[in-house]
C-alpha atoms as a PDB file:
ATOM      1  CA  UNK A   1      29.871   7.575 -13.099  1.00  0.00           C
ATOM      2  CA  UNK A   2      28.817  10.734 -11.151  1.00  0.00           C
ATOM      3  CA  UNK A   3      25.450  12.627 -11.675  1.00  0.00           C
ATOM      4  CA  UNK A   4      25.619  16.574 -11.975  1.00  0.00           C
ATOM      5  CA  UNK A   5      25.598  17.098  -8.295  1.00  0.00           C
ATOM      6  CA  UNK A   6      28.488  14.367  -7.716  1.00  0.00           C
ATOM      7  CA  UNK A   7      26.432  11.872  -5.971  1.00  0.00           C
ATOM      8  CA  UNK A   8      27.630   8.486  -7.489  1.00  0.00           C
ATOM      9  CA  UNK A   9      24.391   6.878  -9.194  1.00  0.00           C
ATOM     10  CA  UNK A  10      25.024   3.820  -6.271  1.00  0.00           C
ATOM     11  CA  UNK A  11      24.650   5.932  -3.514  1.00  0.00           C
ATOM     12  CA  UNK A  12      21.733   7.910  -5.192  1.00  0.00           C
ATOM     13  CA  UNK A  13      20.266   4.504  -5.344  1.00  0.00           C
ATOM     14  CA  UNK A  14      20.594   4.376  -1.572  1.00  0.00           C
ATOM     15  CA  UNK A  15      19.217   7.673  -0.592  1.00  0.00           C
ATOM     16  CA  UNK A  16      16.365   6.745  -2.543  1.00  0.00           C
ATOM     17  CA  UNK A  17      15.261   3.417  -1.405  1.00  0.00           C
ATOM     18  CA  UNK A  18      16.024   4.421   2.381  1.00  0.00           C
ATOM     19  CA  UNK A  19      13.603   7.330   1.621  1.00  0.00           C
ATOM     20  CA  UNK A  20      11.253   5.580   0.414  1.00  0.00           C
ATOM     21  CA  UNK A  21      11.184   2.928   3.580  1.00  0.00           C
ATOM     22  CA  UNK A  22      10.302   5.801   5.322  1.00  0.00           C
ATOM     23  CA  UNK A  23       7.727   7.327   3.616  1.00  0.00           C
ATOM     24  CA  UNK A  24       5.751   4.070   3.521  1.00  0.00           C
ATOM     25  CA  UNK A  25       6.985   3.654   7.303  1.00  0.00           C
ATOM     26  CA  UNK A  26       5.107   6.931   7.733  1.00  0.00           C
ATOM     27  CA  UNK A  27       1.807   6.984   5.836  1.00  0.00           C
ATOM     28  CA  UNK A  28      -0.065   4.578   8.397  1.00  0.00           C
ATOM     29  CA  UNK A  29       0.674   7.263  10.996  1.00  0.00           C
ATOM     30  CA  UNK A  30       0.023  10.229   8.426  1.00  0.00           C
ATOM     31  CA  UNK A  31      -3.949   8.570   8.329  1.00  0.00           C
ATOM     32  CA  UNK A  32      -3.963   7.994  12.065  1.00  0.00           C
ATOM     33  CA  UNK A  33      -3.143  11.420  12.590  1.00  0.00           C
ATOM     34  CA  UNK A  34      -5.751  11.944  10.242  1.00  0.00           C
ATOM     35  CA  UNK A  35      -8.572  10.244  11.125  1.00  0.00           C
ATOM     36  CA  UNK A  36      -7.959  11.570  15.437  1.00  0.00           C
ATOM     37  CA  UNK A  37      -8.451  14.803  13.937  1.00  0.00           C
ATOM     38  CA  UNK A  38     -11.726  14.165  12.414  1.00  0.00           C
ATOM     39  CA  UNK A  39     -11.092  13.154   8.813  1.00  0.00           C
ATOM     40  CA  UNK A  40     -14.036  11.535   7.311  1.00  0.00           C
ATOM     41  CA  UNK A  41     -12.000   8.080   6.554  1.00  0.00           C
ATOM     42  CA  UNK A  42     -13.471   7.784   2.989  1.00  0.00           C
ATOM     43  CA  UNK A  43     -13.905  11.296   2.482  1.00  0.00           C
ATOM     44  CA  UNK A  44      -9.878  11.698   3.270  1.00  0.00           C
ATOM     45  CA  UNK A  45      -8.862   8.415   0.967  1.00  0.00           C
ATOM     46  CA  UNK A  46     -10.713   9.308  -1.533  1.00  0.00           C
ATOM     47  CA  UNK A  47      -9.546  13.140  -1.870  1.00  0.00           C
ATOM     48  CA  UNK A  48      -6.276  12.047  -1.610  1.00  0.00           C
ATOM     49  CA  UNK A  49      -6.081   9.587  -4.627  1.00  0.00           C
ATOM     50  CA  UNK A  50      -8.411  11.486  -6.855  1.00  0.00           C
ATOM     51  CA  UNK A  51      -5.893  14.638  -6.446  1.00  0.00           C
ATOM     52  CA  UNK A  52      -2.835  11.667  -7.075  1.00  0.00           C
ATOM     53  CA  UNK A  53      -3.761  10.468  -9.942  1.00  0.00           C
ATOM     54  CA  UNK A  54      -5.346  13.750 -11.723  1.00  0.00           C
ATOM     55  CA  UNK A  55      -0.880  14.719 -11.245  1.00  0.00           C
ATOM     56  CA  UNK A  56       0.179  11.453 -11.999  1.00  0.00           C
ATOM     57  CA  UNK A  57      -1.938  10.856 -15.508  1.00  0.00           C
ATOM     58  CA  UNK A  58      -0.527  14.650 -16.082  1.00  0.00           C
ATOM     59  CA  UNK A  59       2.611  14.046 -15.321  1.00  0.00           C
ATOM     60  CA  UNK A  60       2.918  10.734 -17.447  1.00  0.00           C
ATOM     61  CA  UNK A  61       2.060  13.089 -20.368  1.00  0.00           C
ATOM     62  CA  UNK A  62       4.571  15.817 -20.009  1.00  0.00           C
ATOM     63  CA  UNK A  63       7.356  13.037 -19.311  1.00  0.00           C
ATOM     64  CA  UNK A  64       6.519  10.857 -21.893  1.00  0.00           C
ATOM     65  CA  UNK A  65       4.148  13.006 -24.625  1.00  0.00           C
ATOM     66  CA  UNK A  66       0.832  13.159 -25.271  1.00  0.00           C
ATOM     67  CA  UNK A  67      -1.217   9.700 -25.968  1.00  0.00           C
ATOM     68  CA  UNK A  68      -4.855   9.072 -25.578  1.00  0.00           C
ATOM     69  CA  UNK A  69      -5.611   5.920 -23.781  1.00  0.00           C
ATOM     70  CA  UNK A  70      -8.092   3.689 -25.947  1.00  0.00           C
ATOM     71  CA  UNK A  71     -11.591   2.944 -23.628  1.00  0.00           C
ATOM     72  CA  UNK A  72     -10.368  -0.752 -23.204  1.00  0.00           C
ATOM     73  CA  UNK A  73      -7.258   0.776 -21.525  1.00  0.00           C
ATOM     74  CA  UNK A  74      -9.001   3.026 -19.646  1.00  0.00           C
ATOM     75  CA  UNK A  75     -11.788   0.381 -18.190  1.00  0.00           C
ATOM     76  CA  UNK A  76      -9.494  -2.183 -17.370  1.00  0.00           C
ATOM     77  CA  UNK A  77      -7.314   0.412 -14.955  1.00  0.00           C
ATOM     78  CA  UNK A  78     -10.682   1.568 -13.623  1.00  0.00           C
ATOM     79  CA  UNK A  79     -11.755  -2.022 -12.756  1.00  0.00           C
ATOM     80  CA  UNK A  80      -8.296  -2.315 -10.761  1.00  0.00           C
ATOM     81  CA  UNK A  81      -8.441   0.862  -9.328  1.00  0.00           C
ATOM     82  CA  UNK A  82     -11.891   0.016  -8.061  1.00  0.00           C
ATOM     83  CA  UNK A  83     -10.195  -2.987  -6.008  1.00  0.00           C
ATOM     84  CA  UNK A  84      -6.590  -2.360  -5.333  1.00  0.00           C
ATOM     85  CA  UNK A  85      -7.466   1.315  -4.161  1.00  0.00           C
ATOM     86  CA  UNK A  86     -11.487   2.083  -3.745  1.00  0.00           C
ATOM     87  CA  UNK A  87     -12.266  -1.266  -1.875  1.00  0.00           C
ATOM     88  CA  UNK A  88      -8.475  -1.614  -0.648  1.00  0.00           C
ATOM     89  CA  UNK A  89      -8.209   1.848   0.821  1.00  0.00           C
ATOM     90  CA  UNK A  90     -12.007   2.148   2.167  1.00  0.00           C
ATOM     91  CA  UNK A  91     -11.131  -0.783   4.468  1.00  0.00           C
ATOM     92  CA  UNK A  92      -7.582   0.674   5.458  1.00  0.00           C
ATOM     93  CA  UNK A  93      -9.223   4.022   6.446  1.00  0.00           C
ATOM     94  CA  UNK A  94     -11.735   2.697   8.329  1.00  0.00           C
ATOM     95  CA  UNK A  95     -10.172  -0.280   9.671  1.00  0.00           C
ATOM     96  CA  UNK A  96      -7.489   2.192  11.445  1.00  0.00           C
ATOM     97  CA  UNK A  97      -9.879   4.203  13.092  1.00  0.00           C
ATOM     98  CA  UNK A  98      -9.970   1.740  15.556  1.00  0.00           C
ATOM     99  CA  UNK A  99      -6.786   0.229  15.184  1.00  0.00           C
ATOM    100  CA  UNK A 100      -3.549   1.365  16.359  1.00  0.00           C
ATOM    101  CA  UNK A 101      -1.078   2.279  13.445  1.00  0.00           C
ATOM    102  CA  UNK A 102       1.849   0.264  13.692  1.00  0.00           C
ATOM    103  CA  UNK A 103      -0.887  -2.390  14.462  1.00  0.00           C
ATOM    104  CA  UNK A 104      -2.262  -1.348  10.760  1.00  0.00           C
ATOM    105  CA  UNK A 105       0.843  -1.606   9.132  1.00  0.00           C
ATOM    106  CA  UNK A 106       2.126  -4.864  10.945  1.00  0.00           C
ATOM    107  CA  UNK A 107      -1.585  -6.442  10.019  1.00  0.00           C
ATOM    108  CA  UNK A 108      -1.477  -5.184   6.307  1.00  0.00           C
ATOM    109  CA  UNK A 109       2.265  -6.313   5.725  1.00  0.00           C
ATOM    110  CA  UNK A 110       0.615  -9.583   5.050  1.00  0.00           C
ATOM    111  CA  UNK A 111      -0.646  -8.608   1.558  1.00  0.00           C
ATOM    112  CA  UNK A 112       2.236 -10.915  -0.164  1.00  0.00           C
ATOM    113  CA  UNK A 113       0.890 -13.596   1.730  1.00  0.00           C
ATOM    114  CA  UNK A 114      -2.729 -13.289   0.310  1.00  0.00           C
ATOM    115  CA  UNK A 115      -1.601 -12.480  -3.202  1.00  0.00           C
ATOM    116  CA  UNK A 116       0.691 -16.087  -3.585  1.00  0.00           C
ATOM    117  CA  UNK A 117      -2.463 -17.638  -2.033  1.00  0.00           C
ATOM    118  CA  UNK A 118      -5.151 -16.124  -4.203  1.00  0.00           C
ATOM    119  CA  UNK A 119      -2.526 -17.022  -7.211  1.00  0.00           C
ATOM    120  CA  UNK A 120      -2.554 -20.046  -6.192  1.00  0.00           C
ATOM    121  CA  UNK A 121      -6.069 -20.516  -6.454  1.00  0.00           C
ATOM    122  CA  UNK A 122      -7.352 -18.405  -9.435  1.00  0.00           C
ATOM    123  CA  UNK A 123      -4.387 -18.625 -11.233  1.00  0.00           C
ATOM    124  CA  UNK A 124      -3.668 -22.438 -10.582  1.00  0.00           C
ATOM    125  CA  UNK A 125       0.110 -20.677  -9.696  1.00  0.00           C
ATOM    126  CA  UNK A 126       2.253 -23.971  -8.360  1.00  0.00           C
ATOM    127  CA  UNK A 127       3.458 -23.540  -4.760  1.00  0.00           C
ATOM    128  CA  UNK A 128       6.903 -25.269  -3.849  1.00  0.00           C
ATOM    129  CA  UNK A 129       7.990 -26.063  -0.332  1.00  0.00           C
ATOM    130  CA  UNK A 130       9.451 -21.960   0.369  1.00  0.00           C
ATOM    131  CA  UNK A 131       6.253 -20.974  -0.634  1.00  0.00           C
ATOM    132  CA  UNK A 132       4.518 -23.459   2.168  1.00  0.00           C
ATOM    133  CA  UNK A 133       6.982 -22.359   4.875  1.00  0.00           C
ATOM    134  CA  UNK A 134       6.395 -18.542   3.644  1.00  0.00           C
ATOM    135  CA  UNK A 135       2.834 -19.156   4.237  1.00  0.00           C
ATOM    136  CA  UNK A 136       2.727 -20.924   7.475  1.00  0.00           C
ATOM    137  CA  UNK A 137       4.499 -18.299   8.886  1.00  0.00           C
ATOM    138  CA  UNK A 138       2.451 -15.641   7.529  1.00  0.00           C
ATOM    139  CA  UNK A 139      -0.669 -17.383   8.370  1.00  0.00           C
ATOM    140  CA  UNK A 140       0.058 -17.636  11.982  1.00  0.00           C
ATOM    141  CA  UNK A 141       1.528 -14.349  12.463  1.00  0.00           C
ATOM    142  CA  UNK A 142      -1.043 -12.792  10.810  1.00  0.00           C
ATOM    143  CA  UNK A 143      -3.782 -14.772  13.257  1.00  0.00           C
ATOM    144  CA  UNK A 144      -1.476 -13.559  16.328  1.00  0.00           C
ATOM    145  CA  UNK A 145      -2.155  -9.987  15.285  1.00  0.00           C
ATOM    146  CA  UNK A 146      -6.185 -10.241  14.697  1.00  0.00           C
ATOM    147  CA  UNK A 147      -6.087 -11.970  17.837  1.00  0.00           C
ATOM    148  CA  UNK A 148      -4.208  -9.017  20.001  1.00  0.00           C
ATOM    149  CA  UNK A 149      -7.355  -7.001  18.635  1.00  0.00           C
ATOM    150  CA  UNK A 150      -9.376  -8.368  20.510  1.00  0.00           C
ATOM    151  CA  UNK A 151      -8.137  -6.981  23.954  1.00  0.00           C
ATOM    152  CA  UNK A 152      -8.750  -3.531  22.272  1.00  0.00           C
ATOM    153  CA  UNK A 153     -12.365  -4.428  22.324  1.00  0.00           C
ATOM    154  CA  UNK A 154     -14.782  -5.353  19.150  1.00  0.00           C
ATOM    155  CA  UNK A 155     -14.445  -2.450  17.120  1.00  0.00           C
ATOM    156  CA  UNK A 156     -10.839  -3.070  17.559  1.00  0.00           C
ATOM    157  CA  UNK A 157     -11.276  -6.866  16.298  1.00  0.00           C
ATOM    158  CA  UNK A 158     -13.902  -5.739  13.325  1.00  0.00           C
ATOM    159  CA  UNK A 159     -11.047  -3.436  12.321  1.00  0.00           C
ATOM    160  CA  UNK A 160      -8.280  -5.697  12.174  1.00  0.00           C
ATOM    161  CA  UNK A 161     -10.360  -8.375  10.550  1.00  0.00           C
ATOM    162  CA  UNK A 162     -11.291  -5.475   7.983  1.00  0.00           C
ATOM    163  CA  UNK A 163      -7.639  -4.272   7.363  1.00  0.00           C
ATOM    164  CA  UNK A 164      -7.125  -8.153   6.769  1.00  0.00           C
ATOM    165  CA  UNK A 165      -9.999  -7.414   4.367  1.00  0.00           C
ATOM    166  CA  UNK A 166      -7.814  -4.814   3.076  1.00  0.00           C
ATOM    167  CA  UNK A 167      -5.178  -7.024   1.786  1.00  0.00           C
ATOM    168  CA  UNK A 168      -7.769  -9.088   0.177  1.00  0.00           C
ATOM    169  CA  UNK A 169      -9.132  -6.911  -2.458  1.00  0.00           C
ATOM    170  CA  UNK A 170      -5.404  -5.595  -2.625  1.00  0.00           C
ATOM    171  CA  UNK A 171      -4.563  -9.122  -4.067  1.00  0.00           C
ATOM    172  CA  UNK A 172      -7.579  -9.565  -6.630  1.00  0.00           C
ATOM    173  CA  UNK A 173      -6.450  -6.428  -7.995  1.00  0.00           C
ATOM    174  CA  UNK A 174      -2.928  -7.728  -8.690  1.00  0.00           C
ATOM    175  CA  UNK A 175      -4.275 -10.814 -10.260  1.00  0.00           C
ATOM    176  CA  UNK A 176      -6.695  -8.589 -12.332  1.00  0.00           C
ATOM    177  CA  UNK A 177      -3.512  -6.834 -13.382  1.00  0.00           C
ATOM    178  CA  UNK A 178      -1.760  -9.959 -14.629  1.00  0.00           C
ATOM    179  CA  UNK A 179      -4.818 -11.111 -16.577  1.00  0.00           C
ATOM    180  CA  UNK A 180      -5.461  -7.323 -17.679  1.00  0.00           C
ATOM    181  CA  UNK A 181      -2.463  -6.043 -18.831  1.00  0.00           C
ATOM    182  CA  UNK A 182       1.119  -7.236 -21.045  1.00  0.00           C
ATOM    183  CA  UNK A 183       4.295  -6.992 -19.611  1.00  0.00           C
ATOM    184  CA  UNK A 184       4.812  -3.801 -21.019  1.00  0.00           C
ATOM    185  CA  UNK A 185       2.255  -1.577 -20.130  1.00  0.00           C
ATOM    186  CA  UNK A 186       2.634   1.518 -19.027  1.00  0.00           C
ATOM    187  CA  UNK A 187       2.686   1.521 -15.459  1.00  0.00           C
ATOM    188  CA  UNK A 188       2.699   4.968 -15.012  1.00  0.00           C
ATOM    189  CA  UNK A 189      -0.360   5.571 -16.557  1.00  0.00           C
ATOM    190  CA  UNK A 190      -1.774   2.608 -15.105  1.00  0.00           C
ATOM    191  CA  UNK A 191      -1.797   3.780 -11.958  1.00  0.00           C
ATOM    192  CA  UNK A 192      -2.267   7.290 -12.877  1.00  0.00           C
ATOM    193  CA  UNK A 193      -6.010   6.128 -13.932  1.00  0.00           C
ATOM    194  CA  UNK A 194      -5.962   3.813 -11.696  1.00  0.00           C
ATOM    195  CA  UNK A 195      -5.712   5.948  -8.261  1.00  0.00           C
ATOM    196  CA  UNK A 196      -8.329   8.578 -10.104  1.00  0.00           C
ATOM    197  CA  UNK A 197     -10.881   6.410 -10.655  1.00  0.00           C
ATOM    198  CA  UNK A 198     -10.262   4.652  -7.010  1.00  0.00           C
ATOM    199  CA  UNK A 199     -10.523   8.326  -5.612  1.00  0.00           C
ATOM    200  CA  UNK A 200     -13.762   9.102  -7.514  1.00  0.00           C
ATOM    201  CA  UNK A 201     -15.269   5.476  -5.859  1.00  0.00           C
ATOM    202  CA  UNK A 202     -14.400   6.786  -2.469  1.00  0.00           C
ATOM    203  CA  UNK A 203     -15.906   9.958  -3.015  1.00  0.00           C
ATOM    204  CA  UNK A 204     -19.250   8.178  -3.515  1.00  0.00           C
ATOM    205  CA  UNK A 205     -19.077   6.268  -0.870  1.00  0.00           C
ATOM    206  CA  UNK A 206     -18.333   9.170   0.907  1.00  0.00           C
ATOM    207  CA  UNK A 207     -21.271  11.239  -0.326  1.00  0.00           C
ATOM    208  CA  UNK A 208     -23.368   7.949   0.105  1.00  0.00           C
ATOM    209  CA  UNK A 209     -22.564   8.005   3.676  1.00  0.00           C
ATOM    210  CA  UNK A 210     -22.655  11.237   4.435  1.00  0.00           C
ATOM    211  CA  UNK A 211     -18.953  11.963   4.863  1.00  0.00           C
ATOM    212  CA  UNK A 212     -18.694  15.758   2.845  1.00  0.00           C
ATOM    213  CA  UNK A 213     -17.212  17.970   5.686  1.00  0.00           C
ATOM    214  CA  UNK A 214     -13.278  18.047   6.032  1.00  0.00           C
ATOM    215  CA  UNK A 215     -12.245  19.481   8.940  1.00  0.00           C
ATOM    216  CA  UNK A 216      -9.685  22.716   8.652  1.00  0.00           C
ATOM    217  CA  UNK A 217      -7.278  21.744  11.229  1.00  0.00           C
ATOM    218  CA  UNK A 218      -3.493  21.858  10.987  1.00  0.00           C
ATOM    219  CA  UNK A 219      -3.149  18.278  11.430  1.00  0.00           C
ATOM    220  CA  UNK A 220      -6.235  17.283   9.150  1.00  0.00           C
ATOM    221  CA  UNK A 221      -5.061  19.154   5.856  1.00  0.00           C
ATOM    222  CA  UNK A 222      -1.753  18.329   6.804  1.00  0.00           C
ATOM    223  CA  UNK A 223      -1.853  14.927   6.961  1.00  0.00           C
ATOM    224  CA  UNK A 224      -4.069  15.034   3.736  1.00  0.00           C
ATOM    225  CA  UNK A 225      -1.358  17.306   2.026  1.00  0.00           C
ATOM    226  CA  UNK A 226       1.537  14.350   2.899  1.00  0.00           C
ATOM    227  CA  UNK A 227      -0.297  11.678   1.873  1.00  0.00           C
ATOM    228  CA  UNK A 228      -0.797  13.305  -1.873  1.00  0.00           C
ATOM    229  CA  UNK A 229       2.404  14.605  -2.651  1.00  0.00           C
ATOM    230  CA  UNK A 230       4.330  12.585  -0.168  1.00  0.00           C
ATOM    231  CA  UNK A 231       2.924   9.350   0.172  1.00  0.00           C
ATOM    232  CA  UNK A 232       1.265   8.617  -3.215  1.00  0.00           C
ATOM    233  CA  UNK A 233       2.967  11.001  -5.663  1.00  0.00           C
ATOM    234  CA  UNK A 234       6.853  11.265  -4.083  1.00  0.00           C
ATOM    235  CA  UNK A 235       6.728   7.445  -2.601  1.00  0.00           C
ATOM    236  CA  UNK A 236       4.992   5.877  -5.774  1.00  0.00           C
ATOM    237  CA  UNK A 237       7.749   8.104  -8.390  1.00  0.00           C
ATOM    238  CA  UNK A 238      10.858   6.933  -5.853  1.00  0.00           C
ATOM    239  CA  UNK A 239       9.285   3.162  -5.986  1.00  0.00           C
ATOM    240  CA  UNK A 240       9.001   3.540 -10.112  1.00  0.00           C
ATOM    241  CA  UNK A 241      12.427   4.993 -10.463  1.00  0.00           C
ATOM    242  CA  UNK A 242      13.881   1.887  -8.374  1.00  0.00           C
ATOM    243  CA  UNK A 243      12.105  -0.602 -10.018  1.00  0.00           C
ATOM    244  CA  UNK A 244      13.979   1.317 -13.250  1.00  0.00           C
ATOM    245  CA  UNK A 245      17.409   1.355 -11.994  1.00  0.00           C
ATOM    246  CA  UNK A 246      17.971  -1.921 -10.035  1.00  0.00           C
ATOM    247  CA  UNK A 247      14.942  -4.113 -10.756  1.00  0.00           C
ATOM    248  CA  UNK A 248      11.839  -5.081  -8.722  1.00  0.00           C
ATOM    249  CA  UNK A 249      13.937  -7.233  -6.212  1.00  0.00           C
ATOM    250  CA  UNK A 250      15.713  -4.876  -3.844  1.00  0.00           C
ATOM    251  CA  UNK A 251      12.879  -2.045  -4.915  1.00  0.00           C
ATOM    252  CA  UNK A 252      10.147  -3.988  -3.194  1.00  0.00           C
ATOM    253  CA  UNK A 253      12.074  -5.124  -0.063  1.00  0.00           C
ATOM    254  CA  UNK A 254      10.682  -1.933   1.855  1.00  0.00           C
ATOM    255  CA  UNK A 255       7.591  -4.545   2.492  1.00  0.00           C
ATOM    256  CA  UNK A 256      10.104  -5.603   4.976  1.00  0.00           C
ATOM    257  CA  UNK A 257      11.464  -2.371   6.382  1.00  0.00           C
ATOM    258  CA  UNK A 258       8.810   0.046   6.482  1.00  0.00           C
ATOM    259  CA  UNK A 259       6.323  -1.884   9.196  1.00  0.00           C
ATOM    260  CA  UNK A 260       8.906  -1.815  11.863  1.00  0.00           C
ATOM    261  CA  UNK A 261       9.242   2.025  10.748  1.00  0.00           C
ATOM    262  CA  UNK A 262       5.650   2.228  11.407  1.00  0.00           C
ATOM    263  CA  UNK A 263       5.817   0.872  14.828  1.00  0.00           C
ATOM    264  CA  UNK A 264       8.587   2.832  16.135  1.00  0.00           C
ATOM    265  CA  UNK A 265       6.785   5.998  14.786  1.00  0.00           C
ATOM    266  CA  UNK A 266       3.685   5.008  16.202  1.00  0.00           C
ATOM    267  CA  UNK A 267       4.771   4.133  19.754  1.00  0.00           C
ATOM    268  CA  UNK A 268       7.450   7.305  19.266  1.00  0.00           C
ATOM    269  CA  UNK A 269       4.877  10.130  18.106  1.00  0.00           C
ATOM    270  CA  UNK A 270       1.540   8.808  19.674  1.00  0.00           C
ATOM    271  CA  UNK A 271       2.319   6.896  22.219  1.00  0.00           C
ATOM    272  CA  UNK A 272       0.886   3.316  20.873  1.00  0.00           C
ATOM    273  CA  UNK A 273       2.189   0.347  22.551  1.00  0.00           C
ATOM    274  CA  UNK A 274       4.425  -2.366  21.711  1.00  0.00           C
ATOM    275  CA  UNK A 275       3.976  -5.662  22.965  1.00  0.00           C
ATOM    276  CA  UNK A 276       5.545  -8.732  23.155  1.00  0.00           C
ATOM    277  CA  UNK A 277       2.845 -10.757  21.249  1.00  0.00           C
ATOM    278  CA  UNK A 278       2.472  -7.541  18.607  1.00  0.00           C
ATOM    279  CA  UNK A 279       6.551  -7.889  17.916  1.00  0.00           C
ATOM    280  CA  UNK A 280       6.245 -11.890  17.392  1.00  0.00           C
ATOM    281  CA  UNK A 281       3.445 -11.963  15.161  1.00  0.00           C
ATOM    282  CA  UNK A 282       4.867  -9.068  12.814  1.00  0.00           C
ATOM    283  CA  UNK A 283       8.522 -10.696  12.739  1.00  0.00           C
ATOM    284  CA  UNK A 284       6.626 -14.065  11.668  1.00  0.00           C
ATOM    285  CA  UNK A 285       4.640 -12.278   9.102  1.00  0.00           C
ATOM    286  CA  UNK A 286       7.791 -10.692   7.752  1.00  0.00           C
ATOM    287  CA  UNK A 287       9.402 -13.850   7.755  1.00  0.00           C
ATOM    288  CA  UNK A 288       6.602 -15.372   5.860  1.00  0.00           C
ATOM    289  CA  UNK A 289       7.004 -13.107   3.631  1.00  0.00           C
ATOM    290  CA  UNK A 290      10.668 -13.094   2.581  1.00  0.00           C
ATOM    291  CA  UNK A 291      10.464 -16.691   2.230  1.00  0.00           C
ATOM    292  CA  UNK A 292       7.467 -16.402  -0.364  1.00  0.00           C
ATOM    293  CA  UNK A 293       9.597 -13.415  -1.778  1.00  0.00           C
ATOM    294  CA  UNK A 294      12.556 -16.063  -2.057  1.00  0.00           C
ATOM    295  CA  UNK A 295      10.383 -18.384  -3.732  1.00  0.00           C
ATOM    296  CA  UNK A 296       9.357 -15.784  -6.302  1.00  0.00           C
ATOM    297  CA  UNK A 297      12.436 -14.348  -7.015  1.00  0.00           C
ATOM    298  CA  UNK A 298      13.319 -14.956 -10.752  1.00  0.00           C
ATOM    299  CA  UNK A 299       9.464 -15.249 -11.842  1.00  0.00           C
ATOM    300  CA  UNK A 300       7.543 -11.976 -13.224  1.00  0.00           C
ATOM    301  CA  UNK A 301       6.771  -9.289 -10.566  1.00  0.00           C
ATOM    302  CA  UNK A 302       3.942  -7.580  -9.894  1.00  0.00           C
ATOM    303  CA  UNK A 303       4.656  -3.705 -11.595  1.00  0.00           C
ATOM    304  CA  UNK A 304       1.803  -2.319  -9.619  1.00  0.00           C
ATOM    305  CA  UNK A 305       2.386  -2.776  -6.083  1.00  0.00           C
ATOM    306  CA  UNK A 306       0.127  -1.285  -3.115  1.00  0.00           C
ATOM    307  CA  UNK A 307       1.765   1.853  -0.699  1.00  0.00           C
ATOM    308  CA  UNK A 308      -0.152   3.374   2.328  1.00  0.00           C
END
């Protein structure tokens, strides 16, 4: 079966899912680029998901018809958005002010680690014997990046303890989403509320902290401008639509792809280095974390999942 413009659906899958590898390869150096040309980091998260989810909640209602969202709804996406993208993202744009990129993303590729163990423990979740080799590996990978930090000096350690920190509030909020919401709940509009009222959290801390210039450079609104439409909007739609057409399994495999994206593109476009220990502690955090993806594969998936 051919669509109108004679791609075969398969192959449309393809174009898709290698697109959006790359966009989440790309959105660690999008905030880099960001943040060396003076973006406020809380100022420039929280811009960018207030203007995301003010399109998506509109766009979930021209797709799929007006519906007003009772006040439980409502609070319980706030309450994640608060987590999984006010706390999540205020630690990811700070944390990579000090942190090199591909560092960021190898660092924060870990979140599938935390999640099974913070399952484990609130949610009394059983872990087999992949999940204990899955987390092993993480663990220690994840320590071998912190650790590289710390010849960056201590800002460069604080940060990659706090983009660990990241990861952390990442997985509460997916845990708050499996206690929150059914198995059929809207996703769409989900997130839609749930990146607005993340945004509007950032924005007060931004205010709070004095953060309420953005600078007019090229490479400021720029980077700001692919983040929205690119990185949340395009990459978050593409992610939806897979999940759609060939399940959550092969959808969320990017967690594997887009970090070594993120490295190349660092070291390629700014110069960041790539070292020995840097490449062995991401590999064994990816490996970590297709074994713990092994050992959930046939069990419920997370529908929200976290992009950069």
């Amino acid at each position: 079966m051919k669509s109108k413009n004679g791609v075969t659906r398969k192959r449309l899958v393809w174009i898709v899912y290698a697109a959006l590898c790359l966009i989440f390869g790309t959105t660690f150096l999008a905030i880099k680029i960001g943040s060396n040309a003076g973006t406020p980091p809380f100022l420039g998260a929280g811009l960018r998901f207030v203007i995301a989810g003010m399109v998506l909640v509109v766009l979930r209602g021209k797709l799929r018809g007006p519906q007003r969202p009772s006040l439980s709804f409502v609070g319980k996406a706030s309450l994640l958005g608060l987590g999984m993208v006010g706390l999540a993202f205020a630690c990811t744009y700070w944390s990579i002010q000090h942190l090199q990129s591909g560092h960021a993303a190898q660092i924060q590729s870990s979140a599938p680690i935390i999640v099974a163990l913070l399952a484990a423990v609130l949610l009394r979740k059983p872990l087999g014997a992949l999940h204990g080799l899955g987390l092993g590996l993480g663990f220690i990978g994840a320590l071998l990046l912190v650790g590289i930090a710390t010849g960056y000096g201590d800002l460069a350690s604080v940060g990659a303890l706090v983009a660990l920190g990241a990861e952390l509030f990442y997985g509460l909020g997916t845990i708050w989403y499996r206690l929150a919401f059914d198995k059929g709940v809207d996703s769409l509009q989900v997130n839609g509320f749930s990146m607005l009222s993340g945004g509007l959290f950032l924005c007060v801390i931004a205010v709070a902290t004095g953060q309420t210039g953005l600078p007019l450079s090229f490479a400021a609104l720029g980077s700001l401008l692919y983040l929205v439409i690119v990185g949340s909007i395009g990459g978050h739609s593409m992610y939806l639509w897979l999940v759609g057409q060939t399940g959550p399994v092969l959808a969320s495999t990017w967690l594997y792809i887009s970090p070594v994206i993120a490295t190349i593109v660092g070291s390629v476009v700014l110069a960041e280095e790539i070292g020995f220990s840097s490449v062995a502690g991401a590999a064994l955090v990816l490996i970590g974390v297709y074994w713990v993806h092994r050992a959930e594969h046939g069990r419920r998936p997370n529908a929200v999942r976290r992009n950069c």
